[in-house]
Protein backbone atom coordinates (compact mmCIF):
# COMPACT_ATOMS: atom_id res chain seq x y z
CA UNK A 1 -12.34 -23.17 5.58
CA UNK A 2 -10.81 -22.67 2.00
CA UNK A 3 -7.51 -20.98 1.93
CA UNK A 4 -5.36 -19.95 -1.09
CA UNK A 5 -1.89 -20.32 -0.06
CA UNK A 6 1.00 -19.47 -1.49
CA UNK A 7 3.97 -21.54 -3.34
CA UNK A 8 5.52 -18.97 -5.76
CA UNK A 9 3.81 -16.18 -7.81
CA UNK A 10 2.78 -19.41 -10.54
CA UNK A 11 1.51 -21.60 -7.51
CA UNK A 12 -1.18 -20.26 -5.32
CA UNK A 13 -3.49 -23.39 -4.29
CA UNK A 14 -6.79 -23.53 -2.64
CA UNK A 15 -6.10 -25.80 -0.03
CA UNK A 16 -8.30 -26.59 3.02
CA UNK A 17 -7.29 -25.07 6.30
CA UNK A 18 -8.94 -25.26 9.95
CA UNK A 19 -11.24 -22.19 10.64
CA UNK A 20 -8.52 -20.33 13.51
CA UNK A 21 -9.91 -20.85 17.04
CA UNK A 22 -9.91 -17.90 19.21
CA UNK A 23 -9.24 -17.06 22.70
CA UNK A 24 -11.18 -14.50 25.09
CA UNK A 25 -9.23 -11.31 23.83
CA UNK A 26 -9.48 -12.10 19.89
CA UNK A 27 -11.74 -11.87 17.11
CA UNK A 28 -12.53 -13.94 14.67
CA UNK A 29 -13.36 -11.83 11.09
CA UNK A 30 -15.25 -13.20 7.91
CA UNK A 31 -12.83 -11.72 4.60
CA UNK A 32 -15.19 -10.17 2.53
CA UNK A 33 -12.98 -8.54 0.75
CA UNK A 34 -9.11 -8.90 0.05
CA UNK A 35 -6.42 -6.65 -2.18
CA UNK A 36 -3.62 -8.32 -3.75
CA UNK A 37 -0.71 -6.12 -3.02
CA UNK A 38 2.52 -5.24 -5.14
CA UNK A 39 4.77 -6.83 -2.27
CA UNK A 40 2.28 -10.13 -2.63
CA UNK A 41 4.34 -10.91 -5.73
CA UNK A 42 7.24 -9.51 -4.78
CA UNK A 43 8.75 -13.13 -5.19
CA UNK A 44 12.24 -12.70 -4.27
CA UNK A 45 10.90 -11.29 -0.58
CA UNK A 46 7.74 -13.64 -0.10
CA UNK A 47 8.73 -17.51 -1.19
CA UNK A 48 11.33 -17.78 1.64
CA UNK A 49 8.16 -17.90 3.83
CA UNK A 50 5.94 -20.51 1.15
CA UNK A 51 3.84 -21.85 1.84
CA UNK A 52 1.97 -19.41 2.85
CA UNK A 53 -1.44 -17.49 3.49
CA UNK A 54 -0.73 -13.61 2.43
CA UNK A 55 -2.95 -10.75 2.38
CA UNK A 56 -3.42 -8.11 4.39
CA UNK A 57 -5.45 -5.72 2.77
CA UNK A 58 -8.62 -7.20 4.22
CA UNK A 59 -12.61 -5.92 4.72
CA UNK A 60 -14.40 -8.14 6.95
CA UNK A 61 -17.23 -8.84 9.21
CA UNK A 62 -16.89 -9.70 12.51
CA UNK A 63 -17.73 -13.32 13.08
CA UNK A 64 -17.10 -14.32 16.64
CA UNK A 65 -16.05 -12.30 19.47
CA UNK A 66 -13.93 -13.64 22.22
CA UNK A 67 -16.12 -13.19 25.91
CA UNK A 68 -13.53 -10.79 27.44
CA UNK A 69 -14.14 -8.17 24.65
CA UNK A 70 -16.71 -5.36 24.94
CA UNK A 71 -16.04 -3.21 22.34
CA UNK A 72 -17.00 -5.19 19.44
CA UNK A 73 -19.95 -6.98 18.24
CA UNK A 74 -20.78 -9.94 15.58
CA UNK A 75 -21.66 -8.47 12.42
CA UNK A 76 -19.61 -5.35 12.70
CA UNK A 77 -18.34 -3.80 9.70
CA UNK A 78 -13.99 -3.56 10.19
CA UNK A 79 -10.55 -3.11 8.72
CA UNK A 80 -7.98 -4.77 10.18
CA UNK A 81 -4.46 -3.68 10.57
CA UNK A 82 -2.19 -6.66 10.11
CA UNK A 83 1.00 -5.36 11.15
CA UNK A 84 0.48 -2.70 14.21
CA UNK A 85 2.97 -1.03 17.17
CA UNK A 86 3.56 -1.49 20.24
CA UNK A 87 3.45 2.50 20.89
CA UNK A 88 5.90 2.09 23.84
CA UNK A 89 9.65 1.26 22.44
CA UNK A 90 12.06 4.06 21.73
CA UNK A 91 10.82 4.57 17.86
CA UNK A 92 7.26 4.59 18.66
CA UNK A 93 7.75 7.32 21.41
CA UNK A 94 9.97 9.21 18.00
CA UNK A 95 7.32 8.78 15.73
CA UNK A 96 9.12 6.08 14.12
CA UNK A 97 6.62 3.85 14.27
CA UNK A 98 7.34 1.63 11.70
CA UNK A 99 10.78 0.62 12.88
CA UNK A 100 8.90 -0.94 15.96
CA UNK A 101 9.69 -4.33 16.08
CA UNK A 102 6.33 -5.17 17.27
CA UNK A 103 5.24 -4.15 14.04
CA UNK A 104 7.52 -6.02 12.20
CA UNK A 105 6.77 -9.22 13.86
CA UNK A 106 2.90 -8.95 14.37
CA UNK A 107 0.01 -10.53 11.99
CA UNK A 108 -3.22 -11.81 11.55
CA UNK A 109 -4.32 -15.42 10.97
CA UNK A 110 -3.80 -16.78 8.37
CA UNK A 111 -3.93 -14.19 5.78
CA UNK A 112 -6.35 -12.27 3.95
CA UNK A 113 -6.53 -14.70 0.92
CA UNK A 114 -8.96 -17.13 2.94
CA UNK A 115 -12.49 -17.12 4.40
CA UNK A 116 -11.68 -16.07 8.14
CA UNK A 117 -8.92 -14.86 10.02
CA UNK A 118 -8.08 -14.45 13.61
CA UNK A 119 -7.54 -11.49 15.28
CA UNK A 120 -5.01 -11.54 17.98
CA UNK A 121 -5.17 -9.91 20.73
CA UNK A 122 -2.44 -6.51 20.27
CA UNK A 123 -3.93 -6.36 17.05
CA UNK A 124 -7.69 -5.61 18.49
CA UNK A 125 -6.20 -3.52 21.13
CA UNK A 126 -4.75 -1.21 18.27
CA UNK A 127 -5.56 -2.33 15.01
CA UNK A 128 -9.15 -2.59 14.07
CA UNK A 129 -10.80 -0.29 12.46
CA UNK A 130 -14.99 -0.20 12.52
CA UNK A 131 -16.34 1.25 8.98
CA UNK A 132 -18.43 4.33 8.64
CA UNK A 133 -21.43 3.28 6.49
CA UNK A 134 -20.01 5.73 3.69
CA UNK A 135 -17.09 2.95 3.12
CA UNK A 136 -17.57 -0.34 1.40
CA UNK A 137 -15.73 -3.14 1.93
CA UNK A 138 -14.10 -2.79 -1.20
CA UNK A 139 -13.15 0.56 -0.60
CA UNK A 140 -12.14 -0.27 2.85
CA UNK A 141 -9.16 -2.84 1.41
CA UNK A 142 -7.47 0.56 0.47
CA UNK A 143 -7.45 1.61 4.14
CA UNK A 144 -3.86 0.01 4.38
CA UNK A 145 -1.87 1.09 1.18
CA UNK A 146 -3.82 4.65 1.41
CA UNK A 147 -2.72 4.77 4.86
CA UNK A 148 1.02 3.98 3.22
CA UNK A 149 0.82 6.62 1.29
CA UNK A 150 -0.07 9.16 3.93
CA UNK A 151 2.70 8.14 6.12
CA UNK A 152 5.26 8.36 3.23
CA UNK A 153 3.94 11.75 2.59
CA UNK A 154 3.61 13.07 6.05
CA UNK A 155 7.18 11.70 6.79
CA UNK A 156 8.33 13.41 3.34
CA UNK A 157 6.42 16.95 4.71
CA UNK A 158 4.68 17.43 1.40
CA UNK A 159 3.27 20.99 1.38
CA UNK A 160 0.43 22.34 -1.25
CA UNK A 161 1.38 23.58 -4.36
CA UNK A 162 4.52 21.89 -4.24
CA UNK A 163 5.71 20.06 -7.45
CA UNK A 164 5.14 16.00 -7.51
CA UNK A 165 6.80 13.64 -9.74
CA UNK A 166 5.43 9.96 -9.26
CA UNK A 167 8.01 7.63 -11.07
CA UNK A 168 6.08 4.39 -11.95
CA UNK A 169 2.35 4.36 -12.14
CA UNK A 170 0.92 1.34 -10.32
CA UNK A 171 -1.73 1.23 -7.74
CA UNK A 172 0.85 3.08 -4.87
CA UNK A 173 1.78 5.46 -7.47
CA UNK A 174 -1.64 6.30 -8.66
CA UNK A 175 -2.74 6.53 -4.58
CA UNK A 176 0.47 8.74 -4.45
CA UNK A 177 -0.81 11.33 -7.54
CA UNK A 178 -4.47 10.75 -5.82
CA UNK A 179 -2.98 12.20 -1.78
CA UNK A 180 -0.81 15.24 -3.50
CA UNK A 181 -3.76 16.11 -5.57
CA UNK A 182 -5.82 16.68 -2.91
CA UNK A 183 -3.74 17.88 -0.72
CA UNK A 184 -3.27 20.74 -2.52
CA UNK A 185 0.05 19.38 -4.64
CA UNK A 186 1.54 21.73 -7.53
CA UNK A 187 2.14 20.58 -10.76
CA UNK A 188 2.28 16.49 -10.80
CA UNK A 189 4.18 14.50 -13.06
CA UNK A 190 3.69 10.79 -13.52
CA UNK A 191 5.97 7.97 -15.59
CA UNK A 192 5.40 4.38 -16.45
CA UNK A 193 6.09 2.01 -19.41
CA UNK A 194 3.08 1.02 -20.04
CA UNK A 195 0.48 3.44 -21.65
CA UNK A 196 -2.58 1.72 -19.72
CA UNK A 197 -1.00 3.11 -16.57
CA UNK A 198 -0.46 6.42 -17.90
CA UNK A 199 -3.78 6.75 -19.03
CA UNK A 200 -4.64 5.63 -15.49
CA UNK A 201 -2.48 8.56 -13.88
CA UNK A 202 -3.83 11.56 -16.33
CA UNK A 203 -7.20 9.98 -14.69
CA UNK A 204 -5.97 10.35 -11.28
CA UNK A 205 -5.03 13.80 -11.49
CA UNK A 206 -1.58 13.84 -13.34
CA UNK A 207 -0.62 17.41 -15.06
CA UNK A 208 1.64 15.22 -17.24
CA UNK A 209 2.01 11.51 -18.08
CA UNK A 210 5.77 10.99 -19.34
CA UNK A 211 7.05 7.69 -20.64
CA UNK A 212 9.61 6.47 -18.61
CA UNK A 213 11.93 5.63 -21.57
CA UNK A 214 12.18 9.33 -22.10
CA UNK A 215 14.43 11.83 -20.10
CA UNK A 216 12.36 12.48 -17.55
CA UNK A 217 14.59 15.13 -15.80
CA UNK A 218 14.75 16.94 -18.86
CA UNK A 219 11.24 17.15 -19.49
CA UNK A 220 9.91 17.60 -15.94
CA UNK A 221 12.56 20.20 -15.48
CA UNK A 222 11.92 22.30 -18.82
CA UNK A 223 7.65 22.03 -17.75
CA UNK A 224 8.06 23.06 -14.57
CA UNK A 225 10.48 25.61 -14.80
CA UNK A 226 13.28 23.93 -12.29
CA UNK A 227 13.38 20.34 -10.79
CA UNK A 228 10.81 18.82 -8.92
CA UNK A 229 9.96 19.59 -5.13
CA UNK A 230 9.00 15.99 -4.19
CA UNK A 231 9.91 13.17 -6.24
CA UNK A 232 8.30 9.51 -4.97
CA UNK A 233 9.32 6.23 -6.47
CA UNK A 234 7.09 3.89 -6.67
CA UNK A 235 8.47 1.42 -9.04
CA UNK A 236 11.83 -1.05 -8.04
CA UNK A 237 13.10 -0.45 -12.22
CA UNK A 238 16.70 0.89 -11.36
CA UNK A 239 16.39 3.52 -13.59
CA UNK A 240 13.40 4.65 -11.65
CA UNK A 241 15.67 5.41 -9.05
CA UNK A 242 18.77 7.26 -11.12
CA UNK A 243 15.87 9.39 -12.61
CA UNK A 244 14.88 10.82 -9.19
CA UNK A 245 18.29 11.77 -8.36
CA UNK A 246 18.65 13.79 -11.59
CA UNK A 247 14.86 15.36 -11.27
CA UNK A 248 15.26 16.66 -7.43
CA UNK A 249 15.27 20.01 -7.14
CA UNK A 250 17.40 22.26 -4.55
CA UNK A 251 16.00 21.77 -1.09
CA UNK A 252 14.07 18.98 -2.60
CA UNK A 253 13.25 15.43 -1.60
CA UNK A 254 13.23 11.77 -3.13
CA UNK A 255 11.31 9.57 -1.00
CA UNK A 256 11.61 5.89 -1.82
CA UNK A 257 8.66 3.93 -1.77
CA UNK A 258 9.46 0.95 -3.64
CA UNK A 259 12.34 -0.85 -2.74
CA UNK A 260 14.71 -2.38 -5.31
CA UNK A 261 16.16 -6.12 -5.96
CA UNK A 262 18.59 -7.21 -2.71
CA UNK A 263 21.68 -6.58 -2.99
CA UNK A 264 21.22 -2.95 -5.60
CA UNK A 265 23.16 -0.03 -4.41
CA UNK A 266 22.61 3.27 -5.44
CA UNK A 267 25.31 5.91 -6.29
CA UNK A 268 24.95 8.94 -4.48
CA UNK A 269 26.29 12.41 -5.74
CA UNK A 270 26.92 12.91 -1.79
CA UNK A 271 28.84 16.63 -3.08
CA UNK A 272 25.71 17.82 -4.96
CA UNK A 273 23.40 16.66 -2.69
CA UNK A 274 25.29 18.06 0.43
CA UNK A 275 25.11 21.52 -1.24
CA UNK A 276 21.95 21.28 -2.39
CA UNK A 277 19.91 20.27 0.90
CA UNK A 278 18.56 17.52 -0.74
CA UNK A 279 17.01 14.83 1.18
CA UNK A 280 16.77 11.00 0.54
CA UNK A 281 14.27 9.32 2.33
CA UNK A 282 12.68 6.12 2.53
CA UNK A 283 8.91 5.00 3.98
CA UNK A 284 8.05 1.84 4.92
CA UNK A 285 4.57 0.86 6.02
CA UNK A 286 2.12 2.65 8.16
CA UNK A 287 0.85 4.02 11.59
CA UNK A 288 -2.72 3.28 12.89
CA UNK A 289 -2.63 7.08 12.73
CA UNK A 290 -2.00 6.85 9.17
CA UNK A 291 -4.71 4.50 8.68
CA UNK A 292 -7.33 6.97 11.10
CA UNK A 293 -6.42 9.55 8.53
CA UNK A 294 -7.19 7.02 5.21
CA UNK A 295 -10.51 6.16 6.74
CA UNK A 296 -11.40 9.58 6.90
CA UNK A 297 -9.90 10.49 3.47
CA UNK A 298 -12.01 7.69 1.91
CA UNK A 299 -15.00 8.66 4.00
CA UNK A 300 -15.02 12.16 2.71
CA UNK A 301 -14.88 11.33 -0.65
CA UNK A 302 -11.27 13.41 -0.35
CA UNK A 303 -9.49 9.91 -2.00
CA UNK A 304 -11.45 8.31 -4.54
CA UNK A 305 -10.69 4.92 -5.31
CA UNK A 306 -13.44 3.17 -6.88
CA UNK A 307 -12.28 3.73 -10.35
CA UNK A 308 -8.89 2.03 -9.51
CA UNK A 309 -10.34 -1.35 -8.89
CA UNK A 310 -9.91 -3.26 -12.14
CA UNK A 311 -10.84 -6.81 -11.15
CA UNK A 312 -12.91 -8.77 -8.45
CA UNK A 313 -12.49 -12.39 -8.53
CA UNK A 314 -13.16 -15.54 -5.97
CA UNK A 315 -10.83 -17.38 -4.15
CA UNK A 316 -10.88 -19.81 -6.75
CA UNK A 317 -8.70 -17.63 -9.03
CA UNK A 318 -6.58 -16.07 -6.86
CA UNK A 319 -3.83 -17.10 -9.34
CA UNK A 320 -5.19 -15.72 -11.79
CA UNK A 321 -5.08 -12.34 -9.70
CA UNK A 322 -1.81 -13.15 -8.43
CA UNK A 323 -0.71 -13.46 -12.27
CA UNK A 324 -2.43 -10.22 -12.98
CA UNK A 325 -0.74 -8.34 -10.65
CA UNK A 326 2.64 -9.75 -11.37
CA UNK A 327 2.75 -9.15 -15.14
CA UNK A 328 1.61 -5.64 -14.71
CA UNK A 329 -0.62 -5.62 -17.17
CA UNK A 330 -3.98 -3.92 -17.65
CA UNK A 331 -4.76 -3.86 -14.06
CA UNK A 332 -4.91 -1.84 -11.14
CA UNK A 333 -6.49 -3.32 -8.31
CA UNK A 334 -7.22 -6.92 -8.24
CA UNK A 335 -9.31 -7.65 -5.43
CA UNK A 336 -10.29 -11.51 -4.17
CA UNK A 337 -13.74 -12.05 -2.58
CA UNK A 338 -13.51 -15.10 -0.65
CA UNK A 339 -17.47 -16.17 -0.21
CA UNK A 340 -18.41 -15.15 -3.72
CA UNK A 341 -19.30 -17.60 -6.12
CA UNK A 342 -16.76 -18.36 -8.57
């Protein structure tokens, strides 16, 4: 099978790879459809691992079906959950799901950016997801940062008509503005640097659109009439991060979604904040909870997404959506279609 594999964020080849055997417990899934995620080009964190197949915001078919599974059937319509819990360990049992190092150290594969990947066993136990017939596939490759989202926000207790300011307006910040809005959110704020991405969050449901170069406290602040309930930051700009301290309101929270260069630290007015109730919070990943919930939410028609995907390309040019995505540019969602025709 073709594979595009990864060297650095400027070297993705298609290389040939063996189509993955698999045993009596595993599946074997045709990729019809594969988002490029923000931490796909997160360089600094991914090319210790090149090369390598990423992914994992995949749409598939089922292929083959190993003979000791009954639950699943060729030609099924699923999303697969490459990273998934044990649901046993100490910070499964606390809801903490995502500390589980089963989770950290589970996967699919290869990787989404291929024609077929195999499903081990843990992961069909608990991670596969079969498709209503009101999802598409493409829709369906938003099952796993939607269902990031709604962990980071469940985690965070966001309550309707609480304020929402979204710092950095990429695809997790524009699912972020999507959840609060209908959930029932406030007033929502958004910031970027680019315009194209501000336009994109007004779309999504933004009250106001603020360039980040501005003084976002001030102006979120004077708008809303105080600081901001819940402030999310979904960008790893270090000023991103300074910002939501100085926007929090009393009894507020920041939760951090992106995750900044290693080795940043973060002053922390511990006084103020002490004082203040103010909480500082950080999500990582998901629950298959989490991703029950985005199914439904993208079922519903609650989350609409269709208008976020900016790009559909072949595996042949997964570079080319790997270079999208890393410049930031005027896209949202680049999404790779393995079987299409290039």
């Amino acid at each position: 099978m073709r594979a595009a594999v990864y060297y650095n964020n400027s070297d993705v080849r298609i290389e040939e790879r063996p189509t993955p055997a698999i045993g009596p417990k595993e599946l074997l899934v045709k990729i019809v459809a594969s988002g490029i995620c923000g931490s796909d080009v997160l360089e600094w964190y991914r090319v210790k691992k090149a090369p390598i197949v990423l992914g994992h915001e995949i749409s598939g078919e089922i292929e083959a079906v190993g003979e000791s599974i009954t639950q699943y059937a060729k030609g099924d319509r699923v999303f697969v959950s490459h990273h998934i819990p044990c649901n046993t360990c100490h910070y499964c049992l606390n809801d903490n799901h995502t500390a589980c190092e089963t989770l950290h150290t589970t996967n699919f594969d290869p990787g989404g950016f291929c024609e077929y990947v195999r499903i081990p066993a843990l992961n069909v136990d608990r991670g596969v997801f079969p498709l209503p017939d009101a999802v598409t596939h493409e829709q369906a490759t938003f099952v796993e940062p939607l269902a990031c989202v709604i962990r980071g926000q469940r985690v965070a207790q966001f309550k309707p008509g609480q304020s929402v300011l979204v710092l950095g307006s990429g695809i997790s910040g524009l699912l972020h503005i999507l959840l609060a809005r209908a959930m029932g959110a406030g007033r929502i704020f958004a910031t970027d640097v680019d315009e194209y991405r501000l336009e994109a969050a007004r779309a999504c449901g933004a009250d106001r659109a603020i360039h980040a170069s501005e003084d976002v406290a001030a102006i979120v602040t004077k708008e809303n009439g105080r600081a901001i309930d819940k402030v999310v930051v979904c960008t790893g700009a270090y000023p991103a991060f300074t910002q939501a301290l100085d926007s929090v309101d009393r009894g507020g929270t920041v939760l951090f979604f992106a995750t900044t260069d290693p080795g940043v630290t973060l002053p922390i007015p511990v006084n103020d904040f002490w004082r203040n109730s103010i909480t500082l919070l950080p999500s990582y990943g998901n629950s298959p909870y989490d991703a029950t919930v985005a199914l439904s939410l993208l079922a519903s028609k609650r989350v609409v997404v269709d208008d976020l995907i900016t790009h559909r390309l072949p595996l042949e040019k997964t570079q080319e959506g790997f270079s999208l995505v890393a410049q930031s540019g005027k896209s949202i969602k680049v999404i790779i279609r393995p079987h299409d025709e290039e």
